[in-house]
Protein backbone atom coordinates (compact mmCIF):
# COMPACT_ATOMS: atom_id res chain seq x y z
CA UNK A 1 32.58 115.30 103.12
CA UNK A 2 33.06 113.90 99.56
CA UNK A 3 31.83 117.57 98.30
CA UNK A 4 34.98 118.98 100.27
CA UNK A 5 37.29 116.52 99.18
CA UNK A 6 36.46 117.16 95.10
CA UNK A 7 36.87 121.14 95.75
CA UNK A 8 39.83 119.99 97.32
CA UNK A 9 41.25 118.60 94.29
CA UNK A 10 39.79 120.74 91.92
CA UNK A 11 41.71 123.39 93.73
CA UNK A 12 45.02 121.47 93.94
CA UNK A 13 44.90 121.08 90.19
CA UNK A 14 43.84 124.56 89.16
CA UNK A 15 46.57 125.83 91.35
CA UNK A 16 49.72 123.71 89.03
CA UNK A 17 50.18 126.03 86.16
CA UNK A 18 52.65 124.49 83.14
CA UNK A 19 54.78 127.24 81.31
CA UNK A 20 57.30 126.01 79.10
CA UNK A 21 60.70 126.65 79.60
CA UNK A 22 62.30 129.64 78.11
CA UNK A 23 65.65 129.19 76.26
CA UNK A 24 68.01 130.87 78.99
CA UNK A 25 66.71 129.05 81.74
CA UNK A 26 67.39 125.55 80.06
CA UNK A 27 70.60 126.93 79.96
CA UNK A 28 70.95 127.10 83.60
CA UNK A 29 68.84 124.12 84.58
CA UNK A 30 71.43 121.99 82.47
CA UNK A 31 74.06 123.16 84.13
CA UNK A 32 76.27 119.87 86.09
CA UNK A 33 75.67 121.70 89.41
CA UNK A 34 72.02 121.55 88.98
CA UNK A 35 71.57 117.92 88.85
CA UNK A 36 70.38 115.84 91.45
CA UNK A 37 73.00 113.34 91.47
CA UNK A 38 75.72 116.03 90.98
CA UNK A 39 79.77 114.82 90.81
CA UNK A 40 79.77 111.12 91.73
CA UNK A 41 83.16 111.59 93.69
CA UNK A 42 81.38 114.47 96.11
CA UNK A 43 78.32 112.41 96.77
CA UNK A 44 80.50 109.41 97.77
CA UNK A 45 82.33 111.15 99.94
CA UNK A 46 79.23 112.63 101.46
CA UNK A 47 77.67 109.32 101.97
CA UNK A 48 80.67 107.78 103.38
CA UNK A 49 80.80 110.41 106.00
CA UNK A 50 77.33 110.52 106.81
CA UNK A 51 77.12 106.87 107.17
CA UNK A 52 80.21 106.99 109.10
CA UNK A 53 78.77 109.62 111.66
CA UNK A 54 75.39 108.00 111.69
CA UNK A 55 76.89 104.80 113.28
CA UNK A 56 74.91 103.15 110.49
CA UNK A 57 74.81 100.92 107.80
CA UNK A 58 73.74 101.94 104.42
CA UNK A 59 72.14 100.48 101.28
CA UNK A 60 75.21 101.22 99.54
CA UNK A 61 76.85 98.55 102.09
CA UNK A 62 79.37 100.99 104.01
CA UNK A 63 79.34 100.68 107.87
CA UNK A 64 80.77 103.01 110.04
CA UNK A 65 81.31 102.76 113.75
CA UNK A 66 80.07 106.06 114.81
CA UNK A 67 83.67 108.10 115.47
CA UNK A 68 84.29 109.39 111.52
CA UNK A 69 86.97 107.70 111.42
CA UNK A 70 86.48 104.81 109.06
């Protein structure tokens, strides 16, 4: 069982190849859409909406009651 579980991992790291990045596709990684957090406004918005659908309360500390219309 412990045999399986090494292969395992020896698999799982021969399979993770690291290339570096090319010049042009820095370029494109950098660009504002391609951010996680993305326009602060937009992701507000999407989290007050969500949160007001959800009938939930958030971490953020916006309640909603469930209708959308908060």
């Amino acid at each position: 069982m412990r045999a399986v579980g090494i292969l395992f991992f020896a698999v799982l790291l021969a399979s993770c190849a690291s290339e570096p990045l090319k010049p042009w596709h820095r370029d494109i990684l950098s660009q504002p859409h391609m951010q996680l957090g993305g326009d602060p406004m937009f992701s507000s918005l999407e989290k007050k909406i969500h949160f007001s659908r959800e009938a939930s309360r958030g971490v953020s500390g916006m309640a909603g009651g469930g209708c959308g219309c908060n």
